[in-house]
C-alpha atoms as a PDB file:
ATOM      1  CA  UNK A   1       0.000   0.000   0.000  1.00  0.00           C
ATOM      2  CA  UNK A   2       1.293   3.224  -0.959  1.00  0.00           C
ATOM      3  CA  UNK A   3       0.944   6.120   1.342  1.00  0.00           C
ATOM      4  CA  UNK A   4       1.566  10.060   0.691  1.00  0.00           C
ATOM      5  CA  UNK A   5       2.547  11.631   3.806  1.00  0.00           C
ATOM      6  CA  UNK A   6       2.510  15.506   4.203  1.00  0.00           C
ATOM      7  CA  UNK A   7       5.580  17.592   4.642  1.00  0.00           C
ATOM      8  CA  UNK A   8       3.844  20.976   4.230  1.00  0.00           C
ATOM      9  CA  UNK A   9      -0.060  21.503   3.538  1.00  0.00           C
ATOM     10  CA  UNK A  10       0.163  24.377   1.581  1.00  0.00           C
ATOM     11  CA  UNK A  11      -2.494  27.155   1.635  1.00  0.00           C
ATOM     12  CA  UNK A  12      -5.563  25.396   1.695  1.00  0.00           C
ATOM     13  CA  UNK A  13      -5.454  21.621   0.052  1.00  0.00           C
ATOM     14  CA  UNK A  14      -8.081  19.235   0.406  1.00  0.00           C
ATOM     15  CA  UNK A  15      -9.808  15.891  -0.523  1.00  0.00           C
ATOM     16  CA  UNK A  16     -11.850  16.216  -2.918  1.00  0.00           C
ATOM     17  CA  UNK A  17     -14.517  14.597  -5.591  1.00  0.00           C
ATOM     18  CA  UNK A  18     -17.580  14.466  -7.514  1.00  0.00           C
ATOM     19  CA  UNK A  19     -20.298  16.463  -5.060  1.00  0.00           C
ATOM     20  CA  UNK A  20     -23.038  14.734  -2.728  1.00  0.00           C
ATOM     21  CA  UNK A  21     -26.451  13.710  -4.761  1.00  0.00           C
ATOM     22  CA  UNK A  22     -29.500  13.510  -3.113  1.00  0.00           C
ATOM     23  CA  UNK A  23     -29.140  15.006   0.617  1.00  0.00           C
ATOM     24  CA  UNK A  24     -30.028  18.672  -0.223  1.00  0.00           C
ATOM     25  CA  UNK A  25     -33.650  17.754   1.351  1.00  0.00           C
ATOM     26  CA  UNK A  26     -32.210  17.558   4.699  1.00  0.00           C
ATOM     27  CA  UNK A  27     -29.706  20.096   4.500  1.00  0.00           C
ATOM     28  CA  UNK A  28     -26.117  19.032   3.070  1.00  0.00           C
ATOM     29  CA  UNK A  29     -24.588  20.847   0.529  1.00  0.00           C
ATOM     30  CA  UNK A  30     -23.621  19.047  -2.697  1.00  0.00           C
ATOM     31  CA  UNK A  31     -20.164  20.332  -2.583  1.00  0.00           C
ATOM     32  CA  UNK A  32     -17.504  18.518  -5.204  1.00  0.00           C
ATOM     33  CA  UNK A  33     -14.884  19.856  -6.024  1.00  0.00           C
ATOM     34  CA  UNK A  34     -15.305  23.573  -8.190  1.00  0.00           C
ATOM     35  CA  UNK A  35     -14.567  22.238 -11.433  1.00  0.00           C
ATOM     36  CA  UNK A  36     -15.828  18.919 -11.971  1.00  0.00           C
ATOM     37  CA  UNK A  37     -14.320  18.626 -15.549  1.00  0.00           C
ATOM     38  CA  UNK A  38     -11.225  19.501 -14.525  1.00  0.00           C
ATOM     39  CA  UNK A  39     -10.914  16.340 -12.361  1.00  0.00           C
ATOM     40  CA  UNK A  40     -12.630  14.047 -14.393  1.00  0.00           C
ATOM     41  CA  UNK A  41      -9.224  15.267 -16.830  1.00  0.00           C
ATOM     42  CA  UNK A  42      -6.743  14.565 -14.575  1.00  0.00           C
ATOM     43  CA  UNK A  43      -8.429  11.430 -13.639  1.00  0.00           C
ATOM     44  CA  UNK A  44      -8.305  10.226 -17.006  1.00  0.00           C
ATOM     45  CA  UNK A  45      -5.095  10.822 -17.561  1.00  0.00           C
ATOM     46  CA  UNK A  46      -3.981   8.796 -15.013  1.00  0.00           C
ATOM     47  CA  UNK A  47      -5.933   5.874 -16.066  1.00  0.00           C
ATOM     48  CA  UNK A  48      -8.267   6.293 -13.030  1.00  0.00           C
ATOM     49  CA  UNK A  49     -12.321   6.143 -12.730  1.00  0.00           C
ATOM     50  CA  UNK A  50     -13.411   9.648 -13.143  1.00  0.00           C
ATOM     51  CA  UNK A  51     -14.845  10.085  -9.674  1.00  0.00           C
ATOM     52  CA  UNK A  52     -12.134   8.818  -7.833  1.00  0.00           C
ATOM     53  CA  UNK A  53     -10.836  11.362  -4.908  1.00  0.00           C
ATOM     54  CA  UNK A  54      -8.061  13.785  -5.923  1.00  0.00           C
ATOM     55  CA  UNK A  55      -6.762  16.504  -4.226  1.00  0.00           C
ATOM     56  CA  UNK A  56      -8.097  20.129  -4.587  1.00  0.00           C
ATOM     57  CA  UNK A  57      -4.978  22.642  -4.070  1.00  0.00           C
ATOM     58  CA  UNK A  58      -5.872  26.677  -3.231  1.00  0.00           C
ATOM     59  CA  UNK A  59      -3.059  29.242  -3.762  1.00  0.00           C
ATOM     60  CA  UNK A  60      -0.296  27.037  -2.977  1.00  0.00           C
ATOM     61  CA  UNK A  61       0.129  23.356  -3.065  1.00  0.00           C
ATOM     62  CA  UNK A  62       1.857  21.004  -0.514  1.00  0.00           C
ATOM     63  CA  UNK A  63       4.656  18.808  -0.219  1.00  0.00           C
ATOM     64  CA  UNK A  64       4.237  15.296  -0.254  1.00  0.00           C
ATOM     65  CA  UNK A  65       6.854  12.299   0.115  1.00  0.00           C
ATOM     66  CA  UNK A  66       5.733   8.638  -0.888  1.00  0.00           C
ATOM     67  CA  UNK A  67       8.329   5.308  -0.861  1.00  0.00           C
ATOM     68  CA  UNK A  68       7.253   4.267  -3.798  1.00  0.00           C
ATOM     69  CA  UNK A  69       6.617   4.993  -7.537  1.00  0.00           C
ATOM     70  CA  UNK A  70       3.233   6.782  -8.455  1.00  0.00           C
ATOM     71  CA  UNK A  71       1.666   8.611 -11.601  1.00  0.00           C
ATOM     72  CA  UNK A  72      -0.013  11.955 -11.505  1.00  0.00           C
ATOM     73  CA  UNK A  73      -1.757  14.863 -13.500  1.00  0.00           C
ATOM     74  CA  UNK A  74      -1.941  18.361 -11.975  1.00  0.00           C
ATOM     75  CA  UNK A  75      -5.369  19.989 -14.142  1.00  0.00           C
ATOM     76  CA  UNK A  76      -6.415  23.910 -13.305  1.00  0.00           C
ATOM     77  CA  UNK A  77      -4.666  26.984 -13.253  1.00  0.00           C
ATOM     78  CA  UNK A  78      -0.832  26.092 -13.791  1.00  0.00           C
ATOM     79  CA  UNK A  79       1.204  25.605 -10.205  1.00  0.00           C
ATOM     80  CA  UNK A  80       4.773  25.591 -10.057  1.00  0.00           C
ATOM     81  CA  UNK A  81       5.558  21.252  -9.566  1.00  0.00           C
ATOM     82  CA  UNK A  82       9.020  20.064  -8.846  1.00  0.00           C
ATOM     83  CA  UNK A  83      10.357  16.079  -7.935  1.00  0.00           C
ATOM     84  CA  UNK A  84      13.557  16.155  -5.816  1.00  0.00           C
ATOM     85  CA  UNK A  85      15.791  13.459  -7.204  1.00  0.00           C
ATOM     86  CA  UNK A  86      17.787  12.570  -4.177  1.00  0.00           C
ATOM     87  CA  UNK A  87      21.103  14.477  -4.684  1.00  0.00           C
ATOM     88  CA  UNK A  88      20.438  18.214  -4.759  1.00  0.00           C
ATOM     89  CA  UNK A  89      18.513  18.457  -7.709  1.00  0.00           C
ATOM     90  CA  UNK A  90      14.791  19.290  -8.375  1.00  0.00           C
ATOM     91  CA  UNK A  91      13.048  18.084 -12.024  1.00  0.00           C
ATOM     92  CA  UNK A  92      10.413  20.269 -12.596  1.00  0.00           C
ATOM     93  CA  UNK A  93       7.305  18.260 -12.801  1.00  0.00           C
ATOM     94  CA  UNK A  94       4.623  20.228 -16.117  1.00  0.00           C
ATOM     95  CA  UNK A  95       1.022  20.287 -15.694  1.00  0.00           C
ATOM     96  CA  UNK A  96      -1.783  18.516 -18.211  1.00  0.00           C
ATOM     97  CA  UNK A  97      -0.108  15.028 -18.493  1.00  0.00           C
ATOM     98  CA  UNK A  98       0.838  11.966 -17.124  1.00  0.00           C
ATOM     99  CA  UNK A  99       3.595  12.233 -15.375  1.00  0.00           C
ATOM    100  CA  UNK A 100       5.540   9.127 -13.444  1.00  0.00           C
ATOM    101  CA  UNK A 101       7.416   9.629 -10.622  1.00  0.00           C
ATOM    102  CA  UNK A 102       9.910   7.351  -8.075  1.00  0.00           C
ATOM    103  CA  UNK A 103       9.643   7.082  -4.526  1.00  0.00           C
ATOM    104  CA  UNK A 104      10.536  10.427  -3.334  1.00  0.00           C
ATOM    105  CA  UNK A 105       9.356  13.904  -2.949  1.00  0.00           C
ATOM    106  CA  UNK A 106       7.028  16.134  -4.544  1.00  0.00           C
ATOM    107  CA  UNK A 107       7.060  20.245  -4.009  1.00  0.00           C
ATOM    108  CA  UNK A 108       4.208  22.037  -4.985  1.00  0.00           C
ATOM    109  CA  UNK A 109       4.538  25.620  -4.645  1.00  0.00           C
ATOM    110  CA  UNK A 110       2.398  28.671  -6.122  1.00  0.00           C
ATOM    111  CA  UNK A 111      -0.469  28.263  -8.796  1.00  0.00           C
ATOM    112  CA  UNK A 112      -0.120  30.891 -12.012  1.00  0.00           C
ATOM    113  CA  UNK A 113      -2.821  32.657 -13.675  1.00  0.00           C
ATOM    114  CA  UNK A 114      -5.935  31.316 -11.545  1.00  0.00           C
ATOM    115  CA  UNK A 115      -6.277  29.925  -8.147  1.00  0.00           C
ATOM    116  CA  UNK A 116      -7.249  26.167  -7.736  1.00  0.00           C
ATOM    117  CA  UNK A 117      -5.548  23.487  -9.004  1.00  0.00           C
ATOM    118  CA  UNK A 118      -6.422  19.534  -8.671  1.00  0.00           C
ATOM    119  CA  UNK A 119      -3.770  16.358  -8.517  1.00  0.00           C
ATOM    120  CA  UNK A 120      -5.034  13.101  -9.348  1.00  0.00           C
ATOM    121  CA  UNK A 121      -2.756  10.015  -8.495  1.00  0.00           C
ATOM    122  CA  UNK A 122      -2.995   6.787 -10.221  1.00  0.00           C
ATOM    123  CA  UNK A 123      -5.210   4.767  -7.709  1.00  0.00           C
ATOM    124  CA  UNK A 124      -7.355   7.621  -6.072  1.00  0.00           C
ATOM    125  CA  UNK A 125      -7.008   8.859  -2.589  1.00  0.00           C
ATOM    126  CA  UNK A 126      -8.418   5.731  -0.404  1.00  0.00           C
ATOM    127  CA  UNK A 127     -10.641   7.966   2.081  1.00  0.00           C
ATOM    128  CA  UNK A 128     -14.033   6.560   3.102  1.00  0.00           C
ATOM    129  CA  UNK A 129     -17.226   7.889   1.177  1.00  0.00           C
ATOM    130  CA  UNK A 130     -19.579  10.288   3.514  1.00  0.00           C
ATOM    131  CA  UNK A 131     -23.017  10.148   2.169  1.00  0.00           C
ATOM    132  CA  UNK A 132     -22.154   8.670  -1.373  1.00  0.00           C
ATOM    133  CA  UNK A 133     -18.981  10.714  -1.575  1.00  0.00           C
ATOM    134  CA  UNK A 134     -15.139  10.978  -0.419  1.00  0.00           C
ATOM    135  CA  UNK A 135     -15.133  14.824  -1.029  1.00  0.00           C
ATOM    136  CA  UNK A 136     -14.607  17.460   2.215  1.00  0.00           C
ATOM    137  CA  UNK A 137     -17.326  19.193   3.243  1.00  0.00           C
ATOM    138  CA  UNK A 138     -15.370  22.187   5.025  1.00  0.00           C
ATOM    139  CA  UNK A 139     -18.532  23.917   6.531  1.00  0.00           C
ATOM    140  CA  UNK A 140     -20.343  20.286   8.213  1.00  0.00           C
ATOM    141  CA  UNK A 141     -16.223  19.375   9.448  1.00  0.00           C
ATOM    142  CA  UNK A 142     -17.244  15.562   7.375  1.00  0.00           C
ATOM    143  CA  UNK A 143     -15.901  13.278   4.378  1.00  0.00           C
ATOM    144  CA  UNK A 144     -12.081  13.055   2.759  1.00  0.00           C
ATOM    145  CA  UNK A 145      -9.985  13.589   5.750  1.00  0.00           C
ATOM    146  CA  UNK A 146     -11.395  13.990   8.710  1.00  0.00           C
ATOM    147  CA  UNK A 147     -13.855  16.991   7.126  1.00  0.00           C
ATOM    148  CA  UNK A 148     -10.749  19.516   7.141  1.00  0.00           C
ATOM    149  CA  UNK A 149      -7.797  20.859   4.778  1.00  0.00           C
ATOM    150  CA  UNK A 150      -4.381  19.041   5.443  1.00  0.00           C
ATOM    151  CA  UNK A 151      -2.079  19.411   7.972  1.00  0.00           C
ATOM    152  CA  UNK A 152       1.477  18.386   8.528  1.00  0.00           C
ATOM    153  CA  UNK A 153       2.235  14.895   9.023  1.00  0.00           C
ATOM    154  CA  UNK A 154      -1.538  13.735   7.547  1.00  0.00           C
ATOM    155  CA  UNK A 155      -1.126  10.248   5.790  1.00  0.00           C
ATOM    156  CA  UNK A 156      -3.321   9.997   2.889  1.00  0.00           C
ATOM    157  CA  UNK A 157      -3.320   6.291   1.147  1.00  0.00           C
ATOM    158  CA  UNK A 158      -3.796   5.109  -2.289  1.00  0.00           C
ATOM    159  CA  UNK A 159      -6.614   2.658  -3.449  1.00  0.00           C
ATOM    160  CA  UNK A 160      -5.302  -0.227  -5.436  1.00  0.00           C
ATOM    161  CA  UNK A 161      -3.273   0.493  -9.064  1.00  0.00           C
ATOM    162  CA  UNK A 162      -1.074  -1.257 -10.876  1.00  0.00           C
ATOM    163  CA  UNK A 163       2.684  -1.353 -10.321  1.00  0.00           C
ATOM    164  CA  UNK A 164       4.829   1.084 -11.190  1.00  0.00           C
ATOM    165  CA  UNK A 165       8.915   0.863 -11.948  1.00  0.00           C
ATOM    166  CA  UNK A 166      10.586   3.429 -12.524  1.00  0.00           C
ATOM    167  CA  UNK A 167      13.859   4.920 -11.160  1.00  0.00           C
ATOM    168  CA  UNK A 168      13.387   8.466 -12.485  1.00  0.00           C
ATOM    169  CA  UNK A 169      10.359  11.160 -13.375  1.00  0.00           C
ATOM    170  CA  UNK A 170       9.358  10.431 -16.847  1.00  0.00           C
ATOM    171  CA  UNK A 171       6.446  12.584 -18.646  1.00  0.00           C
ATOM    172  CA  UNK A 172       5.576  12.341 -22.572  1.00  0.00           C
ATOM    173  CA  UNK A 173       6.608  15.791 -24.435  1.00  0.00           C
ATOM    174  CA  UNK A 174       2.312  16.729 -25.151  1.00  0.00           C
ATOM    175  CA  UNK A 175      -0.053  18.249 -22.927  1.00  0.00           C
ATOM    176  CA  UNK A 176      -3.716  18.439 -22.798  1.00  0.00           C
ATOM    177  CA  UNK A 177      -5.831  21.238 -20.963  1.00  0.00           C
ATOM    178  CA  UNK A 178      -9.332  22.954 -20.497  1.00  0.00           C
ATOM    179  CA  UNK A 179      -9.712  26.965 -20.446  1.00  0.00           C
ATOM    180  CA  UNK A 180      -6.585  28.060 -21.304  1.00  0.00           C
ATOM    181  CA  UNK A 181      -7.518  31.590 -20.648  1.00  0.00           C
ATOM    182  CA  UNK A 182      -7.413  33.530 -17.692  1.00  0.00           C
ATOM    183  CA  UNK A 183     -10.612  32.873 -16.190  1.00  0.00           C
ATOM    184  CA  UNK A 184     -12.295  36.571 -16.407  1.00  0.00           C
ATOM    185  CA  UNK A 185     -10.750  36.835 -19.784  1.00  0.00           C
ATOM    186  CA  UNK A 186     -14.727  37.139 -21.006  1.00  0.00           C
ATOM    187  CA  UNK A 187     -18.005  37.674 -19.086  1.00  0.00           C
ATOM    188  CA  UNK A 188     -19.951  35.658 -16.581  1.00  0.00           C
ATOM    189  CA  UNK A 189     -23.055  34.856 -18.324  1.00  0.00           C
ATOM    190  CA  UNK A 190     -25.906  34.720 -16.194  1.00  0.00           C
ATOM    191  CA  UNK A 191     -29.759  33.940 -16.412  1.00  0.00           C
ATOM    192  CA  UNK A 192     -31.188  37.066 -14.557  1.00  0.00           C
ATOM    193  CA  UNK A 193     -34.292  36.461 -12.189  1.00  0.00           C
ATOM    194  CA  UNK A 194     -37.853  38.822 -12.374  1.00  0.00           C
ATOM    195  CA  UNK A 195     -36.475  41.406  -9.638  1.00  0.00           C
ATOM    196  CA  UNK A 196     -35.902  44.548 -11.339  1.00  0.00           C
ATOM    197  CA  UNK A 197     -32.615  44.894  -9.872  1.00  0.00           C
ATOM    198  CA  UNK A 198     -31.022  41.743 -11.574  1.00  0.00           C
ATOM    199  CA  UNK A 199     -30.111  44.103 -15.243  1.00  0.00           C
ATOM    200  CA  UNK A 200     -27.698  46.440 -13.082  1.00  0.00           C
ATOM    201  CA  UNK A 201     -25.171  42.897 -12.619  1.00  0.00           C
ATOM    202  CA  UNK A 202     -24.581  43.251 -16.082  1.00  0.00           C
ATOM    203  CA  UNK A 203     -23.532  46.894 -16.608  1.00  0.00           C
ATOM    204  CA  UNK A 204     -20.306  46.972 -14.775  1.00  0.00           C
ATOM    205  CA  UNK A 205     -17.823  45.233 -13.286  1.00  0.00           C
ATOM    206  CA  UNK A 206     -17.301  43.487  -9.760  1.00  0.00           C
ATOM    207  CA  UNK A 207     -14.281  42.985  -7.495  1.00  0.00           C
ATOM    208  CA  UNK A 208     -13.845  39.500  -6.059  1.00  0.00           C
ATOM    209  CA  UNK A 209     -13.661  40.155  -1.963  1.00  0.00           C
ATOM    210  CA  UNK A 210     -11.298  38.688   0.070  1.00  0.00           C
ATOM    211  CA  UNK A 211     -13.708  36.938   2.057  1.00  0.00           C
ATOM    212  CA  UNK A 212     -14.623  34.932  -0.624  1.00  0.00           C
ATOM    213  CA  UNK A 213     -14.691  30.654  -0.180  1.00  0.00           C
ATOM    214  CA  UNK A 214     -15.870  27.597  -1.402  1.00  0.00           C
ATOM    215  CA  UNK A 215     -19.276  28.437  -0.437  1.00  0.00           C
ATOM    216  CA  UNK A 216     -19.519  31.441  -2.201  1.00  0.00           C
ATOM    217  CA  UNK A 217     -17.955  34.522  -3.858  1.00  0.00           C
ATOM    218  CA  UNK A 218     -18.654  37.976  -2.366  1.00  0.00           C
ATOM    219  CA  UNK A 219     -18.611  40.443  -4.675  1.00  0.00           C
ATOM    220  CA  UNK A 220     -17.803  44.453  -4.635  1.00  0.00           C
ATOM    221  CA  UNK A 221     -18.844  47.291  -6.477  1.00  0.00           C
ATOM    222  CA  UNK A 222     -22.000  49.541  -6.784  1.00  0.00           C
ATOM    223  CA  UNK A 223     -24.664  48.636  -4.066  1.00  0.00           C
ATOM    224  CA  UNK A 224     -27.342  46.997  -5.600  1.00  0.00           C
ATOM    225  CA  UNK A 225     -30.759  48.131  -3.338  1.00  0.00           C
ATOM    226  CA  UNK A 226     -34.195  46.740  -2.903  1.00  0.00           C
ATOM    227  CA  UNK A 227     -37.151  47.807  -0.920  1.00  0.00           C
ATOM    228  CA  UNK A 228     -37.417  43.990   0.506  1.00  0.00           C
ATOM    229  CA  UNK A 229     -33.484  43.122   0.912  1.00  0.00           C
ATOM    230  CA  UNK A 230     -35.119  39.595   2.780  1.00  0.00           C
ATOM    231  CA  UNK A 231     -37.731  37.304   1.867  1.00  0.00           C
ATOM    232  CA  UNK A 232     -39.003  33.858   3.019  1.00  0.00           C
ATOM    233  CA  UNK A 233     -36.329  31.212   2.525  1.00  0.00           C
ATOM    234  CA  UNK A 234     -36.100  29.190  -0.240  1.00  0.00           C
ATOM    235  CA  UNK A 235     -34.124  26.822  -2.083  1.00  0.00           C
ATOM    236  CA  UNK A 236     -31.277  28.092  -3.869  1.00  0.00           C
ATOM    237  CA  UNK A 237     -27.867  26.167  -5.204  1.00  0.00           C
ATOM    238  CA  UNK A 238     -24.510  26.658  -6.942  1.00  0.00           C
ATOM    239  CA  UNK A 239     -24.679  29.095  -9.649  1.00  0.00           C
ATOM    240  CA  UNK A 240     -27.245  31.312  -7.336  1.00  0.00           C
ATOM    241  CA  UNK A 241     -27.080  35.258  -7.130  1.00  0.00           C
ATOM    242  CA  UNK A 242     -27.625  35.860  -3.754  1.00  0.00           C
ATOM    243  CA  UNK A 243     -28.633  39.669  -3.085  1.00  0.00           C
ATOM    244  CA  UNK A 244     -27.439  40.513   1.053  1.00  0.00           C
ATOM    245  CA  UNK A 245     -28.526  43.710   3.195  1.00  0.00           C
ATOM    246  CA  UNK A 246     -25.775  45.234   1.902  1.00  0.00           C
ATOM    247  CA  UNK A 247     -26.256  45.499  -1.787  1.00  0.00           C
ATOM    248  CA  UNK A 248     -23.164  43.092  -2.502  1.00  0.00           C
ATOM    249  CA  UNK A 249     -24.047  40.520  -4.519  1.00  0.00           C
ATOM    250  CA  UNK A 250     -22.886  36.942  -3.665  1.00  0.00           C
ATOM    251  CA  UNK A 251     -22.415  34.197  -6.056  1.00  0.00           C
ATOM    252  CA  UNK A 252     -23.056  30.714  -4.421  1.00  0.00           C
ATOM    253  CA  UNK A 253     -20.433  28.012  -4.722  1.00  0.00           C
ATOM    254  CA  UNK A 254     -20.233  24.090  -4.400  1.00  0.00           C
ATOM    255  CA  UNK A 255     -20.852  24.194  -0.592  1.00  0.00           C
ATOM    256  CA  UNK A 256     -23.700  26.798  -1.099  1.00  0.00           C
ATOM    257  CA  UNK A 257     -26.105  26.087   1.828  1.00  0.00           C
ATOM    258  CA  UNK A 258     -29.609  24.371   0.259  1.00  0.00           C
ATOM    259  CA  UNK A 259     -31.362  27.241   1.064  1.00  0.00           C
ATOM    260  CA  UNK A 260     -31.225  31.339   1.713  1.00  0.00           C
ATOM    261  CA  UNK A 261     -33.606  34.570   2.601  1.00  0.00           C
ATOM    262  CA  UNK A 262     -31.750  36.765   0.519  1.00  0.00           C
ATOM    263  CA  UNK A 263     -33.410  38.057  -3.272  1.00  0.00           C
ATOM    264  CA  UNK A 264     -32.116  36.030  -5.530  1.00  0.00           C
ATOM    265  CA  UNK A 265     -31.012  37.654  -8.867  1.00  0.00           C
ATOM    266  CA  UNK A 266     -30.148  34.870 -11.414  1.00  0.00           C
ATOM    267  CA  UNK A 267     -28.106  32.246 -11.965  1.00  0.00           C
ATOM    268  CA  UNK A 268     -24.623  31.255 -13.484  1.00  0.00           C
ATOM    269  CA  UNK A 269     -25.133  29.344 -15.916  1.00  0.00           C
ATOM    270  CA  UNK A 270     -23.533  25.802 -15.813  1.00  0.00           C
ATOM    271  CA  UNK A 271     -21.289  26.151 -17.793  1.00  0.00           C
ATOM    272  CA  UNK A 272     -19.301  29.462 -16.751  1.00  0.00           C
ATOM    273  CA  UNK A 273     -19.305  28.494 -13.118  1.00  0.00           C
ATOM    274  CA  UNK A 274     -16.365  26.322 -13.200  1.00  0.00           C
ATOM    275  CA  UNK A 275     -14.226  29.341 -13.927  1.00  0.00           C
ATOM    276  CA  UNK A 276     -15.536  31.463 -10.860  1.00  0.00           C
ATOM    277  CA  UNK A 277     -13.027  28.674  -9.364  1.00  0.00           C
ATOM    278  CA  UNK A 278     -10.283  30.177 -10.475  1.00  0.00           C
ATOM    279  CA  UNK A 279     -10.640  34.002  -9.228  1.00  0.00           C
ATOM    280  CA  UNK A 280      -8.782  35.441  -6.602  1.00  0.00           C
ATOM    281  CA  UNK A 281      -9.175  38.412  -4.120  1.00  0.00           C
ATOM    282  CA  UNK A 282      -9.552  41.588  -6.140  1.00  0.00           C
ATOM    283  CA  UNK A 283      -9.745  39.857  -9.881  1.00  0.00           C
ATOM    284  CA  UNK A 284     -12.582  42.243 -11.055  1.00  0.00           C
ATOM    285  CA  UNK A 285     -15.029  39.954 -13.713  1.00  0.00           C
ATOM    286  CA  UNK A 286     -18.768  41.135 -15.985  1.00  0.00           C
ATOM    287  CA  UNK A 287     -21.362  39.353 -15.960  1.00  0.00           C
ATOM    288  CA  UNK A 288     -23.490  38.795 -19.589  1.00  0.00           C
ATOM    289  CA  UNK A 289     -27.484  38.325 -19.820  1.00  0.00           C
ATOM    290  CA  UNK A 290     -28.413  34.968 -21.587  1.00  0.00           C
ATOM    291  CA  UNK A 291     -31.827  32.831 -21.921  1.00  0.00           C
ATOM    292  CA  UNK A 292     -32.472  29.550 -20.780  1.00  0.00           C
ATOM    293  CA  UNK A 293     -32.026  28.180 -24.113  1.00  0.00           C
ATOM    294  CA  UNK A 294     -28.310  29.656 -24.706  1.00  0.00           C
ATOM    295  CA  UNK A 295     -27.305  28.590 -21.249  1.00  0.00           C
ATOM    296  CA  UNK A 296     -28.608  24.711 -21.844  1.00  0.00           C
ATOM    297  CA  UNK A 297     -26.580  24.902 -25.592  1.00  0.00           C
ATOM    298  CA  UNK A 298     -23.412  26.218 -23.803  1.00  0.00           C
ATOM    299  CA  UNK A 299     -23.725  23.602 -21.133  1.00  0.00           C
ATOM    300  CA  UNK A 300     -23.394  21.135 -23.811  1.00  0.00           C
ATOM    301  CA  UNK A 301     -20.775  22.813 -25.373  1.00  0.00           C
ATOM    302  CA  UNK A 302     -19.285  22.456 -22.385  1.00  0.00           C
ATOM    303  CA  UNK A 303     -19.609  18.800 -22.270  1.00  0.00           C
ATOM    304  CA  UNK A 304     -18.124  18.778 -25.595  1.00  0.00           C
ATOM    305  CA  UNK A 305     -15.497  20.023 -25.044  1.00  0.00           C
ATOM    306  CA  UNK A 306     -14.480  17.916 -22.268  1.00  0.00           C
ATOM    307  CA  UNK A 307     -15.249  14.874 -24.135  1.00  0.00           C
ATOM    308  CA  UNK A 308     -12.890  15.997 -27.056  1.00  0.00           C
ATOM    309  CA  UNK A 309     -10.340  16.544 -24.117  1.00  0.00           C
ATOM    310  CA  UNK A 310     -10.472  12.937 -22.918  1.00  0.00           C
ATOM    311  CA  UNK A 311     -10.322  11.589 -26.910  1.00  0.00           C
ATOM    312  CA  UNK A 312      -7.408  13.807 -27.228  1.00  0.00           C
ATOM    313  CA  UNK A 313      -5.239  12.260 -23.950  1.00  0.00           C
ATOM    314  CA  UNK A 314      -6.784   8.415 -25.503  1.00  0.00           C
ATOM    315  CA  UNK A 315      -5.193   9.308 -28.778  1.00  0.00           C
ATOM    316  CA  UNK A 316      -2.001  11.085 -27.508  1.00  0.00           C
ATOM    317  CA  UNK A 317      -1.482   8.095 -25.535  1.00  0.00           C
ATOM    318  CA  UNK A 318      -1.763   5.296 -27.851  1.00  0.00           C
ATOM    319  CA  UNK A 319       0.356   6.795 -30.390  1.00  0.00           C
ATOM    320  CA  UNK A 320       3.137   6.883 -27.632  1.00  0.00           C
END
């Protein structure tokens, strides 16, 4: 059994995978990691099941040690990934690929251009399923380890692979990625709700505040006002425009609680959400009116495109 133990934690890393179905009814959040295609990527490429755990890294990445051979794919915003061979030297480790690595240590240090990144190892992280998933739930403290980020010394197992033998990191020379782009590089599009408000989102820009998280992204910028700033609760999920006392809107994320008093002003549409993932404290971003009927064609776009993804690693890796 092959077991990563943590050096350093980094910023904010944890277990993560697809999001909890099902349980909204009595209060959990679906949660998941932020950019589901994204794993499902690095998964493949690493020959694993595509819901198998991975780890989610924030900021920074940490540094793990493991005594024997393993193959990984870092997928997201590009973080700076370096093997130390043993005598003094470091072998810089590239994202979107399979890369294969001997027993030893692995440095991940700060992401570039975006802010989450996600490491799949061949064989999965072997954490019990919560509620039909291994992912973290931060905000109920349950599921991948112990409901919380890593810390130093955590031990985090593999599930079962096949054997790997190989006495130095070894990578092919192509690469395969999704959104490219810095993620703000074009607007949010949105479905706006009925309340009158909802058409100011869309004619200027927001700030991303600092006391943003997984469960949602506070935004700052002109305060957005309505005569009833609270309402009766209802259900609302990832993707919801939340509208708080304070005229700041909030987009909810993958731990959005199931349901909220605040107006709610529309909707991210499926398949833009992904890349609120990847913006940081004061990253400014638009947002861009759609219909329902543009936001279902871009979602399978969407899907598209990550399908044309996996045939692309399939092909790249049969040819060698």
């Amino acid at each position: 059994m092959t077991v990563l133990r943590v050096i350093a934690p980094g910023a904010a890393t944890t277990v993560q995978a697809s999001g909890r179905n099902g349980w909204r009814h009595v209060g959990v959040a679906r949660g998941g990691a932020l950019d589901p295609a994204q794993v499902v990527l690095a998964n493949h490429m690493v020959g694993n099941a595509h819901d198998l755990a991975v780890l989610e890294i924030a900021l920074s990445g940490p540094t793990l040690t493991f005594e024997s051979a393993i193959r990984i794919a870092l997928c997201g915003a590009s973080i700076d990934a370096a093997f130390d061979t043993g005598n003094g030297m470091q072998h810089i480790v590239p994202n979107g690929r399979p890369v294969t690595l001997p027993a030893g240590r692995l440095k991940l240090g700060a992401i570039r251009h975006g802010l989450r990144t996600w490491l799949a190892i061949a064989g999965g992280i072997d954490v019990p399923p919560v509620l039909g998933s291994r992912g973290t739930d931060l905000r109920g403290g349950f599921g991948g380890l112990q409901g919380r980020v890593l810390r130093v010394d955590d031990a985090l197992r593999l599930g079962q692979r096949s054997r790997l033998d190989t006495d130095a990191p070894r990578h092919p020379p192509w690469w395969v990625s999704l959104d490219a782009e810095p993620a703000n590089a074009r607007p949010f599009r949105i479905v706006p709700s009925q309340e009158a408000v909802a058409t100011r989102l869309s004619q200027h820009a927001w700030r991303i505040d600092p006391r943003s998280d997984r469960q949602g992204l506070r935004l700052s910028g002109e305060s957005l006002q309505i005569p009833a700033c609270e309402q009766l609760s209802a259900p609302v999920a990832p993707g919801t425009i939340q509208l708080p006392p304070d005229g700041q809107p909030i987009v909810l994320l993958a731990d959005a609680q199931t349901v909220g008093g605040y107006p709610r002003l529309g909707f991210v549409i499926a398949a833009d959400l992904p890349r609120m993932a990847q913006l940081r404290a004061g990253d400014t971003l638009r947002f861009e009116p759609v219909d329902a009927i543009e936001a279902e064609q871009l979602r399978r776009r969407r899907k598209s495109e990550l399908a044309r993804a996996l045939l692309a690693v399939d092909a790249r890796v049969q040819s060698g």
